[in-house]
Protein backbone atom coordinates (compact mmCIF):
# COMPACT_ATOMS: atom_id res chain seq x y z
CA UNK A 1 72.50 106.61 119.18
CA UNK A 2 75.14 103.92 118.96
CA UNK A 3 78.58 104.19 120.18
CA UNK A 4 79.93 104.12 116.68
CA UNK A 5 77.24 107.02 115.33
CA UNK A 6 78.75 108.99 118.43
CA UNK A 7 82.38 108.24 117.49
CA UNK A 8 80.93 109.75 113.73
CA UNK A 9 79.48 113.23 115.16
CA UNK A 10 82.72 113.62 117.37
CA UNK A 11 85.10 113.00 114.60
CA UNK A 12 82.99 115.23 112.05
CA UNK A 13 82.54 118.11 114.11
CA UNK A 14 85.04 120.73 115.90
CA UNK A 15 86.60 118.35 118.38
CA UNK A 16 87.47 115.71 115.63
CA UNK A 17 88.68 117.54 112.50
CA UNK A 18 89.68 120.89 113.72
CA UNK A 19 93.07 122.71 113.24
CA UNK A 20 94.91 124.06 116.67
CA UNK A 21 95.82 127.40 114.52
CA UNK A 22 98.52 128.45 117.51
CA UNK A 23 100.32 125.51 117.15
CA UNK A 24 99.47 123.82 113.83
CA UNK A 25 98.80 120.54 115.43
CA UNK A 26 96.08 118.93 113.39
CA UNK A 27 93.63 117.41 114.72
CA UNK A 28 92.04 115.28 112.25
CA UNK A 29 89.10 112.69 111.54
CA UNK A 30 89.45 109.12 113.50
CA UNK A 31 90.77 106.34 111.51
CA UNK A 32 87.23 104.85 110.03
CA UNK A 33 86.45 102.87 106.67
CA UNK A 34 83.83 104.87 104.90
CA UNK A 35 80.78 103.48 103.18
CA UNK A 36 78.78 105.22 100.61
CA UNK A 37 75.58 104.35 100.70
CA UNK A 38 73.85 106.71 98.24
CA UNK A 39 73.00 105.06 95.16
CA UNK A 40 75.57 105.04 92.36
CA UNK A 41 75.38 107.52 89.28
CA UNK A 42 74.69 104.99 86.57
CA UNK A 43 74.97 106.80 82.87
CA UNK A 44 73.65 104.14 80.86
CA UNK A 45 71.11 101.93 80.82
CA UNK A 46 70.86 98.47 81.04
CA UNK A 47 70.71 98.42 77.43
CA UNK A 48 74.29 100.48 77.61
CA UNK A 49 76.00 97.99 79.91
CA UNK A 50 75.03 94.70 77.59
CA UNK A 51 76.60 96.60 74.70
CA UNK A 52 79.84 97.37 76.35
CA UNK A 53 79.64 93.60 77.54
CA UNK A 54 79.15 92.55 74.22
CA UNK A 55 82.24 94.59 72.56
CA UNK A 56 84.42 93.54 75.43
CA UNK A 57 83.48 89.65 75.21
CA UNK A 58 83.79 90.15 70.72
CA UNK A 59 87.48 91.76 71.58
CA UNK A 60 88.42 88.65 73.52
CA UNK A 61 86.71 86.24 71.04
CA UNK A 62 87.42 88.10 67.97
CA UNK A 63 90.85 90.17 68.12
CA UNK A 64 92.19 88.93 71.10
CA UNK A 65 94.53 89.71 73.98
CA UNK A 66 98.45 89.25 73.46
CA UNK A 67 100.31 87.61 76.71
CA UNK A 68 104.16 88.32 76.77
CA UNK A 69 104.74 85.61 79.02
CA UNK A 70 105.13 81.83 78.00
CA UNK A 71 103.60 80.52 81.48
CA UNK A 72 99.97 82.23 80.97
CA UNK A 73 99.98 81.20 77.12
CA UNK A 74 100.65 77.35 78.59
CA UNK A 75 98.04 78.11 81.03
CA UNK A 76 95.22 79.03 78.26
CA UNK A 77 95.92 76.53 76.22
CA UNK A 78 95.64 74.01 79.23
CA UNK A 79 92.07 75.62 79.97
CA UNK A 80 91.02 74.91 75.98
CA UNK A 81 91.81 78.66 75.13
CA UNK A 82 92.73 79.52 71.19
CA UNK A 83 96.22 80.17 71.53
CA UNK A 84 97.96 82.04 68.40
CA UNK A 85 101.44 82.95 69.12
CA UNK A 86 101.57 85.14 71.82
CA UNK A 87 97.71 85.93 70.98
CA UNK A 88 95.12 84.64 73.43
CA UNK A 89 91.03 84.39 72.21
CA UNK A 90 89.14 83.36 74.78
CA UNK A 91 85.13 82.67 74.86
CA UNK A 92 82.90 84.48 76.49
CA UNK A 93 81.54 81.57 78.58
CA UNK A 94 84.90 80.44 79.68
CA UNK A 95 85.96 84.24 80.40
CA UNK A 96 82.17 84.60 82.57
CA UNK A 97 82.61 81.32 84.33
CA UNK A 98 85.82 81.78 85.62
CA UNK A 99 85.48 85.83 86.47
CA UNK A 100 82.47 84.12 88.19
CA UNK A 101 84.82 82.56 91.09
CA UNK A 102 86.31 85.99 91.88
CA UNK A 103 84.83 87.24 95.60
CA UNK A 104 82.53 90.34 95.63
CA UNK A 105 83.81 91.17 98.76
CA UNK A 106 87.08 90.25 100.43
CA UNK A 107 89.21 91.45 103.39
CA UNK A 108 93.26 92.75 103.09
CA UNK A 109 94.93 92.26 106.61
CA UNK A 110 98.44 94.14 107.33
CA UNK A 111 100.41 93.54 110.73
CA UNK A 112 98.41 95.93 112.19
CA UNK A 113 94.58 94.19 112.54
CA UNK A 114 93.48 97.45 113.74
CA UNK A 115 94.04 98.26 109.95
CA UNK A 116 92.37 95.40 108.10
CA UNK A 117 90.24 96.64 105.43
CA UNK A 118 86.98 95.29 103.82
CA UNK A 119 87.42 95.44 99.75
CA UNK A 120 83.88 95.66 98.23
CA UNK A 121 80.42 96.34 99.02
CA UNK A 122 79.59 100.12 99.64
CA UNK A 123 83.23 100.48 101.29
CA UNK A 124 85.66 103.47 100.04
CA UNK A 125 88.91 103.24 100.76
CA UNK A 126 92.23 105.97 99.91
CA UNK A 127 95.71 105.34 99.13
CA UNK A 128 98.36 107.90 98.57
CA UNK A 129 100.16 108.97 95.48
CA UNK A 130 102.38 106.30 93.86
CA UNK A 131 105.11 105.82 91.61
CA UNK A 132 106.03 109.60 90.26
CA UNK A 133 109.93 109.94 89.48
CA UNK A 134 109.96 113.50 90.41
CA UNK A 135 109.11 115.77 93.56
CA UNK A 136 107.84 119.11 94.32
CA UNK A 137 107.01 121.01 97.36
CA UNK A 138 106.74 124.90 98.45
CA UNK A 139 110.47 125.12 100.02
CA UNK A 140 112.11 123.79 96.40
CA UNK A 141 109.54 125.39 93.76
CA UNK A 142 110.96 123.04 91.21
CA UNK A 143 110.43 119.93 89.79
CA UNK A 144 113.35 117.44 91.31
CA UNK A 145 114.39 114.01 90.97
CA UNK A 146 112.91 111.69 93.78
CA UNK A 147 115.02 110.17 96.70
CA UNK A 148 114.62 108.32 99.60
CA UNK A 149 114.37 111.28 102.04
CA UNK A 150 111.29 112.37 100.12
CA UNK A 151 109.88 108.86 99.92
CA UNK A 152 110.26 108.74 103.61
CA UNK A 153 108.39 111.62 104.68
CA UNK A 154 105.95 111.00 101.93
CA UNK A 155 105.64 107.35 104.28
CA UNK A 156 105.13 109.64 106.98
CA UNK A 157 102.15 111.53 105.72
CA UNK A 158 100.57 108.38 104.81
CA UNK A 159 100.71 106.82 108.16
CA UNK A 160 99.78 110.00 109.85
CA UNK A 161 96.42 110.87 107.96
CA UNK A 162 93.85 108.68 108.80
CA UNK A 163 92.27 109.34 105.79
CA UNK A 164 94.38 107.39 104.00
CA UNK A 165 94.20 103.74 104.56
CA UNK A 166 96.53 101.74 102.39
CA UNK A 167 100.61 102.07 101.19
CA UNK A 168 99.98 101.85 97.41
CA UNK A 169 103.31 101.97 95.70
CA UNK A 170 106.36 103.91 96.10
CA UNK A 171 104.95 107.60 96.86
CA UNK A 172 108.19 109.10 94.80
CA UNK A 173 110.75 106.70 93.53
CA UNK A 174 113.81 107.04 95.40
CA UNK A 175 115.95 107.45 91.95
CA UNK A 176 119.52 107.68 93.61
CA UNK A 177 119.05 103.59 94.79
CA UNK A 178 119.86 101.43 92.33
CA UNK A 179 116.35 99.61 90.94
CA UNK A 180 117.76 96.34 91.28
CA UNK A 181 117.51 96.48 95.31
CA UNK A 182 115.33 99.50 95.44
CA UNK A 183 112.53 97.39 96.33
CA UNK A 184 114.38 96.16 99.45
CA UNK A 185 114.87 99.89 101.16
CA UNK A 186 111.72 100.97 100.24
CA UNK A 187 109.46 98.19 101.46
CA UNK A 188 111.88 98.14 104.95
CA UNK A 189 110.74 101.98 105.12
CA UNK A 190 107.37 101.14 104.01
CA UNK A 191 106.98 98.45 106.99
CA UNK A 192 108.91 100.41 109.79
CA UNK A 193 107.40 103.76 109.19
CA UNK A 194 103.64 102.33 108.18
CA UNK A 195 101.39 99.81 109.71
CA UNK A 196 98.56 100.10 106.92
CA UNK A 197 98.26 97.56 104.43
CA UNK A 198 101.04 97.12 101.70
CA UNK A 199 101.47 97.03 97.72
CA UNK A 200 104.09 95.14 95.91
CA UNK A 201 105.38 96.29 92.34
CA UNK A 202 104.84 92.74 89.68
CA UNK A 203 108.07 93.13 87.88
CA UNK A 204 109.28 89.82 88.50
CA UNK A 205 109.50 87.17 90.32
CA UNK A 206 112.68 88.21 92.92
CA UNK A 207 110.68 91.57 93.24
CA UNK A 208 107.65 89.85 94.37
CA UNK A 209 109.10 86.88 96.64
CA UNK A 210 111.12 89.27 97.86
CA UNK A 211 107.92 91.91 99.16
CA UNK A 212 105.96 89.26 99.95
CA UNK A 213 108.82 87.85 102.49
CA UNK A 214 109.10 91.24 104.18
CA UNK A 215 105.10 91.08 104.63
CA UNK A 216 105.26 87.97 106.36
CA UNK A 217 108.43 89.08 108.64
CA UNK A 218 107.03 92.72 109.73
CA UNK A 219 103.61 90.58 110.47
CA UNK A 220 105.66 87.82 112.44
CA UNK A 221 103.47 85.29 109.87
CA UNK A 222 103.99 81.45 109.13
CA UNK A 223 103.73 81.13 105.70
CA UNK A 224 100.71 78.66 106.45
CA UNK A 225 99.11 82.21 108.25
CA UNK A 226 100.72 84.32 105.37
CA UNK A 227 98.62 82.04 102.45
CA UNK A 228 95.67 82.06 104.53
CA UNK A 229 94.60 85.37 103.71
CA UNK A 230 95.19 87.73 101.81
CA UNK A 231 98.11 90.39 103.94
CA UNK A 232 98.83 92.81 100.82
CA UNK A 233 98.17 93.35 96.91
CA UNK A 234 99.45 94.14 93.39
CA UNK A 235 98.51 96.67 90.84
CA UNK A 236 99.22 96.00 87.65
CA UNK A 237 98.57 97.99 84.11
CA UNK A 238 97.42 96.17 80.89
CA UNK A 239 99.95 97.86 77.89
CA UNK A 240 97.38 99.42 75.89
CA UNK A 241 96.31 98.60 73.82
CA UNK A 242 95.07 94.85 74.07
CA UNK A 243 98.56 93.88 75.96
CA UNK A 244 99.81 92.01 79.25
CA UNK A 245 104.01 91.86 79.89
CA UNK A 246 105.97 89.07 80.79
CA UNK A 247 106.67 90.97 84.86
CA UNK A 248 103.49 92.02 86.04
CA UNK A 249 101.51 88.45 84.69
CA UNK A 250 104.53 86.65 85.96
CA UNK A 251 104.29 88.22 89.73
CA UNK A 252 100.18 88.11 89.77
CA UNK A 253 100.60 84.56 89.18
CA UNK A 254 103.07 84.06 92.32
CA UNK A 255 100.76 86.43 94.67
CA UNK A 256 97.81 84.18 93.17
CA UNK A 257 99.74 81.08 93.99
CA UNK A 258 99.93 82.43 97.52
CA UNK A 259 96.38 83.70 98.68
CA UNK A 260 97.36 87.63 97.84
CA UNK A 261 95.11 90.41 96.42
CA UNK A 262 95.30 91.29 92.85
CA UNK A 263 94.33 94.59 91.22
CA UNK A 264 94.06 94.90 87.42
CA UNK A 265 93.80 98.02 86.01
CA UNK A 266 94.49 99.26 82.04
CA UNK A 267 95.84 102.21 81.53
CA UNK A 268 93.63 103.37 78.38
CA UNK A 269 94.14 106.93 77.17
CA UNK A 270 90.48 107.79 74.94
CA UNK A 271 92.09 109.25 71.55
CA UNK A 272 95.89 107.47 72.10
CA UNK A 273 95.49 103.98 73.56
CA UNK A 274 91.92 103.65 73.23
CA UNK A 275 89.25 104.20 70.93
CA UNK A 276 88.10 108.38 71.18
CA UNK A 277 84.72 107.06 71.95
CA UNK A 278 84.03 106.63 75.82
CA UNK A 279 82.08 103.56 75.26
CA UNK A 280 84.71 101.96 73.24
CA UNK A 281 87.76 102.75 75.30
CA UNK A 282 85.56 101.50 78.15
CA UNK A 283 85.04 98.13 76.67
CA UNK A 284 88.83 97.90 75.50
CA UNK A 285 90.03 98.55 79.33
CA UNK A 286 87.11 96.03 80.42
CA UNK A 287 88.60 93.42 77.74
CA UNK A 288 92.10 93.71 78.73
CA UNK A 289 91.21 93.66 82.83
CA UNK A 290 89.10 90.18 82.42
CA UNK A 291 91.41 88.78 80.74
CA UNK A 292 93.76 88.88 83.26
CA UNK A 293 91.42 87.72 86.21
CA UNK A 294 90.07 84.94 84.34
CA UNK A 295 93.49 84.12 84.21
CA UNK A 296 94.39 84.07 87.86
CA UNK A 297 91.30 82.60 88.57
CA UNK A 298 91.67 79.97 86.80
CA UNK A 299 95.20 79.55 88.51
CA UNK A 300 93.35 79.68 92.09
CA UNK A 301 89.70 79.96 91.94
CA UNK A 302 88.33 82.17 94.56
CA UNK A 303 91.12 84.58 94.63
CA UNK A 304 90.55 88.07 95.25
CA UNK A 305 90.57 90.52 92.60
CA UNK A 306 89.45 94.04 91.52
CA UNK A 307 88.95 95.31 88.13
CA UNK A 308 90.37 98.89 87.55
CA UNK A 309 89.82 101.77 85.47
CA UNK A 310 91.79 104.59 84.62
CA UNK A 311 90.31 105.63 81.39
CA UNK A 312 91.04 109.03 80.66
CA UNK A 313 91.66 111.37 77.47
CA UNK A 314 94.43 113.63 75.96
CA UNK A 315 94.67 117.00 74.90
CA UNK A 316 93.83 115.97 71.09
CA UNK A 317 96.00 119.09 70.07
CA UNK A 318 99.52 118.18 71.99
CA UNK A 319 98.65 114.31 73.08
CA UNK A 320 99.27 114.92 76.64
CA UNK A 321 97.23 112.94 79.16
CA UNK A 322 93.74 114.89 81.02
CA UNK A 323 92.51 114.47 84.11
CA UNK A 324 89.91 114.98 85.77
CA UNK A 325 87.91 115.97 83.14
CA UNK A 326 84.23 115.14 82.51
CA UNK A 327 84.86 112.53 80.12
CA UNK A 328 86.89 110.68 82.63
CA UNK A 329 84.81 111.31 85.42
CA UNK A 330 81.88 109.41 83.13
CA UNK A 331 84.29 106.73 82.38
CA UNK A 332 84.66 105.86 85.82
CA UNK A 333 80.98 105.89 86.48
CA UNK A 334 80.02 103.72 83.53
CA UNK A 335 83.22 101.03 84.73
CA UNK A 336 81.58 101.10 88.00
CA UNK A 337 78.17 99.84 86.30
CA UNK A 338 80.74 97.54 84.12
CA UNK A 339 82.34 96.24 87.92
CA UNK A 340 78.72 96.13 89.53
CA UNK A 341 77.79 93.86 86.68
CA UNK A 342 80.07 91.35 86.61
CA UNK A 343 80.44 91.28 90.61
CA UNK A 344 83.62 92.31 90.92
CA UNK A 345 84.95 95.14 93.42
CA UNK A 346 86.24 98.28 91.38
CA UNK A 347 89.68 100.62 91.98
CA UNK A 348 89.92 103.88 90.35
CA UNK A 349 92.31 107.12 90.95
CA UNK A 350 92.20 110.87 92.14
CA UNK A 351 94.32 112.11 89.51
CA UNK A 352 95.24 115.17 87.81
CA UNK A 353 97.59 116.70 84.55
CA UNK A 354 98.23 119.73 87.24
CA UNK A 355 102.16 120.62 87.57
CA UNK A 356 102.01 122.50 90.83
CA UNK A 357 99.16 122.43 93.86
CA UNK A 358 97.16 125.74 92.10
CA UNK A 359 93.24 125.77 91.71
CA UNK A 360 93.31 123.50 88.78
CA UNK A 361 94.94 120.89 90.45
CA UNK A 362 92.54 120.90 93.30
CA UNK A 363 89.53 121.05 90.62
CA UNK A 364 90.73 118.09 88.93
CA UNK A 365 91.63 116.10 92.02
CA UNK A 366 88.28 116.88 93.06
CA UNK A 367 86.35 115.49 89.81
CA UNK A 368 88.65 112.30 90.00
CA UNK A 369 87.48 111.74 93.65
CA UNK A 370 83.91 112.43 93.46
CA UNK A 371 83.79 110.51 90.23
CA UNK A 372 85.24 107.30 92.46
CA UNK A 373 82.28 108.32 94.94
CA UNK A 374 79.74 108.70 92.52
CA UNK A 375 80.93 105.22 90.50
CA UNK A 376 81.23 102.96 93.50
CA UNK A 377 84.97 102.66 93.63
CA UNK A 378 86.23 100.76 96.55
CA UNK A 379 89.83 101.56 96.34
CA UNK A 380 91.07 105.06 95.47
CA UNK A 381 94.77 104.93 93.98
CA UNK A 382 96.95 107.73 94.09
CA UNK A 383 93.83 109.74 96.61
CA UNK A 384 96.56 112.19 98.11
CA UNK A 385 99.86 113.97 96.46
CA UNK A 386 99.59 113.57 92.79
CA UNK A 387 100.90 116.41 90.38
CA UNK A 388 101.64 116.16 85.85
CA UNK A 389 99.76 113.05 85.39
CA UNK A 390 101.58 110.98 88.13
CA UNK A 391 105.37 112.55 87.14
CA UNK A 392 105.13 114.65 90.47
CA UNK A 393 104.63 113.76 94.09
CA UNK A 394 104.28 116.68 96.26
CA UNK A 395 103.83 116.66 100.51
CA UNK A 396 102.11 119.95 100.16
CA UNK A 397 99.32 118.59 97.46
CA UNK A 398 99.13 115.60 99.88
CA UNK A 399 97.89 117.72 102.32
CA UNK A 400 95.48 119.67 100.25
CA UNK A 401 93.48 115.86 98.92
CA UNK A 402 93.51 114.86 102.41
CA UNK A 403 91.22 117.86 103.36
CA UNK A 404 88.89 116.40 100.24
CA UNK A 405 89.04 113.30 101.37
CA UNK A 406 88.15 114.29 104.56
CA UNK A 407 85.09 116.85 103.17
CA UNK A 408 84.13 113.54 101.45
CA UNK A 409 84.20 111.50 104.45
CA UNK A 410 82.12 113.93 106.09
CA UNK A 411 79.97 114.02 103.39
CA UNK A 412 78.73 110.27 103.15
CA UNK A 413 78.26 109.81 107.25
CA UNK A 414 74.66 108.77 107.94
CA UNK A 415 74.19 111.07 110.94
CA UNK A 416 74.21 113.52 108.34
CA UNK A 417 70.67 112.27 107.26
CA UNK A 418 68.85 111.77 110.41
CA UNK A 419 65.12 112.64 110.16
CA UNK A 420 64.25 111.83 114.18
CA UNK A 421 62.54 114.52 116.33
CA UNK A 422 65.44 115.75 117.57
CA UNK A 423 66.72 116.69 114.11
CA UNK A 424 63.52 117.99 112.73
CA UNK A 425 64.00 120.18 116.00
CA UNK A 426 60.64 121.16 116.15
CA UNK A 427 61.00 122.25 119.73
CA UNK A 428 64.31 124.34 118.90
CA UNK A 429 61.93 126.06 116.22
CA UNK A 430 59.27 127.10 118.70
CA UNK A 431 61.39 128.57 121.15
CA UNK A 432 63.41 130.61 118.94
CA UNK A 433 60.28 132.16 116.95
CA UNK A 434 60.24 134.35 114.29
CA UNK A 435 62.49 136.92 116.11
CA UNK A 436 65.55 135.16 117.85
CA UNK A 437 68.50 133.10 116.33
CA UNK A 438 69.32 129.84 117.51
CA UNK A 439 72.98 130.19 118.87
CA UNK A 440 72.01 130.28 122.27
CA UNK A 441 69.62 127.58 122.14
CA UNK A 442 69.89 123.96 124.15
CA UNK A 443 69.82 122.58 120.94
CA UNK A 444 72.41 124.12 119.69
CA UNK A 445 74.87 124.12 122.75
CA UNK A 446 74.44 120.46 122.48
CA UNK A 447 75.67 120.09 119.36
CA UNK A 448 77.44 122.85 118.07
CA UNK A 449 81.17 121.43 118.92
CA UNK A 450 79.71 118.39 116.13
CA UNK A 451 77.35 119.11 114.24
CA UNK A 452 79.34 120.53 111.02
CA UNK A 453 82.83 119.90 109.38
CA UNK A 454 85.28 121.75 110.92
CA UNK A 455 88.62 121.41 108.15
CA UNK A 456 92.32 121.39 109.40
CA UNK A 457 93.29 123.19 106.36
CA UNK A 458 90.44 125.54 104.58
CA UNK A 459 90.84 129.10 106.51
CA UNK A 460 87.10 130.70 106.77
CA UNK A 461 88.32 134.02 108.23
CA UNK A 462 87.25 137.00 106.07
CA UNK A 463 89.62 139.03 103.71
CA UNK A 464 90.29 141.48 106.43
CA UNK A 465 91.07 139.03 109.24
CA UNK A 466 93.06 136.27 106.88
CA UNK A 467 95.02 139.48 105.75
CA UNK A 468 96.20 140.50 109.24
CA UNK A 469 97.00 136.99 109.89
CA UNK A 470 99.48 137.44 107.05
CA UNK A 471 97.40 136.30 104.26
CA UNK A 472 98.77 132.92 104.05
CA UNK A 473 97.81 130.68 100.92
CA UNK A 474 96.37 127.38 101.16
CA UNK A 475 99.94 125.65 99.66
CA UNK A 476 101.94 127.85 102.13
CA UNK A 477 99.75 126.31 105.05
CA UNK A 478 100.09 123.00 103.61
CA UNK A 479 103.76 122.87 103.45
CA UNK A 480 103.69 124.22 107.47
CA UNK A 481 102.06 121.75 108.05
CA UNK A 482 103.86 119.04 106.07
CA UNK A 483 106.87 120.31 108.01
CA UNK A 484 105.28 120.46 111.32
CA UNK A 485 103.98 116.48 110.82
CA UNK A 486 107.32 115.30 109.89
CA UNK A 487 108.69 117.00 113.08
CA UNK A 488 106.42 115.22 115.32
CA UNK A 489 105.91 112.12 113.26
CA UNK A 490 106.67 109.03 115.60
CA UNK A 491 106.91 105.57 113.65
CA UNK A 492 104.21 102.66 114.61
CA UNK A 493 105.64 99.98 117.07
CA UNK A 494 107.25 97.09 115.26
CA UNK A 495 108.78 94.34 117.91
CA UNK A 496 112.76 94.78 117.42
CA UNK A 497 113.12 90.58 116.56
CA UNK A 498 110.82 91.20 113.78
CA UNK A 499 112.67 94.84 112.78
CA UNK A 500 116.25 92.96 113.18
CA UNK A 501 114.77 90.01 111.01
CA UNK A 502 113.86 92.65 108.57
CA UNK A 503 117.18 94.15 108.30
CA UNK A 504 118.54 90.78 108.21
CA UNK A 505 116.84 90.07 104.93
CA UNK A 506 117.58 93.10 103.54
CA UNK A 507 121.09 93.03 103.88
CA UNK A 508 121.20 88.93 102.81
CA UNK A 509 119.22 90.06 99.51
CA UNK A 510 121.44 92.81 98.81
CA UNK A 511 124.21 90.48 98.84
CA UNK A 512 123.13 88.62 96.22
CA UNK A 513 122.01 91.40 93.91
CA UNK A 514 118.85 92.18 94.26
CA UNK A 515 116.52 91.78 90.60
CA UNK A 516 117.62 91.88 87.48
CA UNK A 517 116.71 94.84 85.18
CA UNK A 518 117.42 94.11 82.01
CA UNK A 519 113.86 93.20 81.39
């Protein structure tokens, strides 16, 4: 067995993942990057995947794609593009060729290189909840207006599960700061309280120069070492439908410029924003993300980028967003054959239209995640804390997806599947017979503190003994918990130059206003 295989069974068994329950210190799963190396559900057949190709490539010939910003337009016409107005057609070849330069596989490395993580491939990787306005947890029972206490323990969480392994964007918007230096305190709490990789907002340039600064600071980085690689990323949402702003193309372009990840992901709602038909709102979202990362790449060829999907449908008697459902966990199995085809890594979301941590929240956070398993997603937005279709962050709910994510880390370990003689256990067999049990057996004393999931949350006690305990629901022992963590929660070392340089910045920015936000 090899060291890391042994590091695998200890953190999947009793000693990793189990729960002190006197003291409701957690001890959870080492910090690993998960692979999945079962085959990917593919719905359709090849025959399926050149027809999507072929609506997605007659939408950018045919109807087009709509840039709000005067620099891409310039920038298509440049590369021989049909330019109409704001209107953009682009060919097929020219759209294949240049998605063609865009790296299967890439690395993202933060100022902690214990933390660098591989984007692509088999890798899975989780981020926590980002961008809701509003909070909820156990202690409040109501919906609230985010602020930058919340934010901050929200930081917490996500540096203390291991589970989670990038800062995606703000985990609740801290509402009470004024959005024109928002960006400022939350990226200095997002680099003093987290060492994990880091996600900048593209709504304009001063937000993006700005976040992009701070990475380089916190990471004591030249900007020759900054450019060399890529040390964070952007998100950014198509405007559904067939629809890229003047902010988010404008900062992709300046993180292009400068070596830095790019995620592209359209928000298409089946029924609303999108076609009712999976395979059509599929090949709209697919439309709209190459267009963009043809874009970029032909700004800087060879720059990293993901294509991402968050197809989903509404309720087609009120129009409010699903999640979770069936029809969105096929979406995000058929963009994963979409991403597999045209090379490119793929980002979806564990999401649901849940308003408080209940049973149908978990059931729909559960279909988003295993649909990102099943599809081949490399990066997992929003994995942990997400309530009402991203309106709601909520500590407690964080809690709950990180015992998922954990079950699903479990799940795709390969010691799981070992076939050996020591897991056929042929010898274990003989000795018990067909009269004993197999508690007492070598074979099991040498494995029983590992061999299964043991969860820090999940309480397997029966009725009778859970009752006497005081019959605790899984929320209530979230939010202990959630409390507990913050208690104990000690920040990651940052060297006090770089901290004061920080600080510095932030202070010098402020000064001269921040962003603008009349955009």
């Amino acid at each position: 067995m090899t060291d890391q295989s042994r590091t695998r069974r200890r953190g999947g068994g009793r000693a990793g993942a189990a729960q002190r329950r006197g003291d409701a210190v957690i001890e959870q799963m080492p910090w690993r990057i998960p692979q999945v190396n079962d085959a990917p559900i593919e719905p359709i057949g090849p025959e399926g995947v050149a027809a999507i190709h072929d609506g997605a490539m007659r939408i950018l010939e045919e109807i087009g794609i709509v840039f709000l910003n005067e620099e891409a337009l310039a920038l298509f016409r440049e590369a021989g593009c049909k330019v109409v107005g704001d209107r953009v057609h682009l060919d097929r070849d020219f759209v294949m060729e240049m998605v063609a330069k865009a790296p299967a596989e890439f690395t993202i490395t933060p100022r902690n290189e214990d933390r660098a993580l591989p984007v692509g491939g088999r890798h899975i990787l989780f981020g926590n909840v980002s961008s809701p306005p509003n909070y909820w947890d156990l202690s409040l029972n109501s919906k609230v207006s985010g602020n930058r206490e919340q934010l901050r323990n929200l930081l917490k969480l996500t540096q203390y599960f291991n589970c989670i392994h990038f800062a995606g964007g703000y985990p609740v918007e801290p509402v009470e700061i004024h959005a024109s230096i928002r960006h400022l305190d939350v990226l200095y709490d997002k680099l003093t309280l987290s060492d994990k990789v880091m996600h900048a907002y593209s709504l304009g340039k001063e937000r993006v120069e700005d976040v992009m600064e701070m990475v380089r600071i916190a990471g004591g980085l030249s900007d020759e070492e900054f450019e060399a690689k890529p040390r964070m990323y952007t998100n950014i949402n198509s405007t559904s439908p067939l629809k890229h702003d003047e902010p988010m193309i404008d900062g992709c372009l300046r993180l292009a410029r400068r070596g830095q990840a790019i995620v592209v992901t359209p928000f298409t709602l089946a029924g609303a924003m999108a076609p009712v038909t999976l395979a059509g709102a599929v090949a709209q979202s697919i439309a709209e993300a190459l267009s963009a990362i043809a874009l970029f790449q032909y700004v800087r060829p060879g720059i990293p980028c993901v294509i991402g999907t968050f197809t989903s449908n509404v309720d087609m008697k009120s129009g409010a967003p699903a999640f979770g459902t069936p029809e969105y966990m096929r979406a995000t199995q058929i963009t994963g054959q979409m991403a597999r085809f045209y090379g490119l890594p793929m980002r979806s979301s564990g999401v649901c239209a849940a308003n408080v941590p209940d049973g149908q929240a978990m059931w729909e956070t559960s279909n988003s995640l295993w649909s990102a398993v099943q599809s081949g997603t490399n990066m997992v937005y929003h994995a942990a804390g997400w309530l009402e279709g991203g309106l709601i962050a909520s500590p407690d709910k964080f809690i709950m997806d990180c015992e998922i994510l954990q079950h699903i880390q479990r799940y795709v370990e390969p010691d799981l599947l070992g076939t050996g003689e020591e897991d056929i256990a042929l010898e274990a067999i003989r000795e018990v017979g067909h009269d004993g049990h197999f508690f007492g057996t070598q074979h099991t004393q040498d494995r029983y503190s590992s061999a299964f999931y043991q969860p820090f949350l999940s309480d397997w006690r029966n009725f009778e003994a859970w009752e006497a305990a005081g019959g605790v629901w899984t929320a209530q022992r979230a939010h202990q918990m959630f409390k507990d963590i913050i208690a104990r929660f000690e920040p990651p070392e940052l060297e006090v130059a770089r901290r004061e340089e920080l600080e510095a910045f932030v202070a010098r920015r402020k000064e001269e206003g921040g962003a603008p936000t009349d955009f």
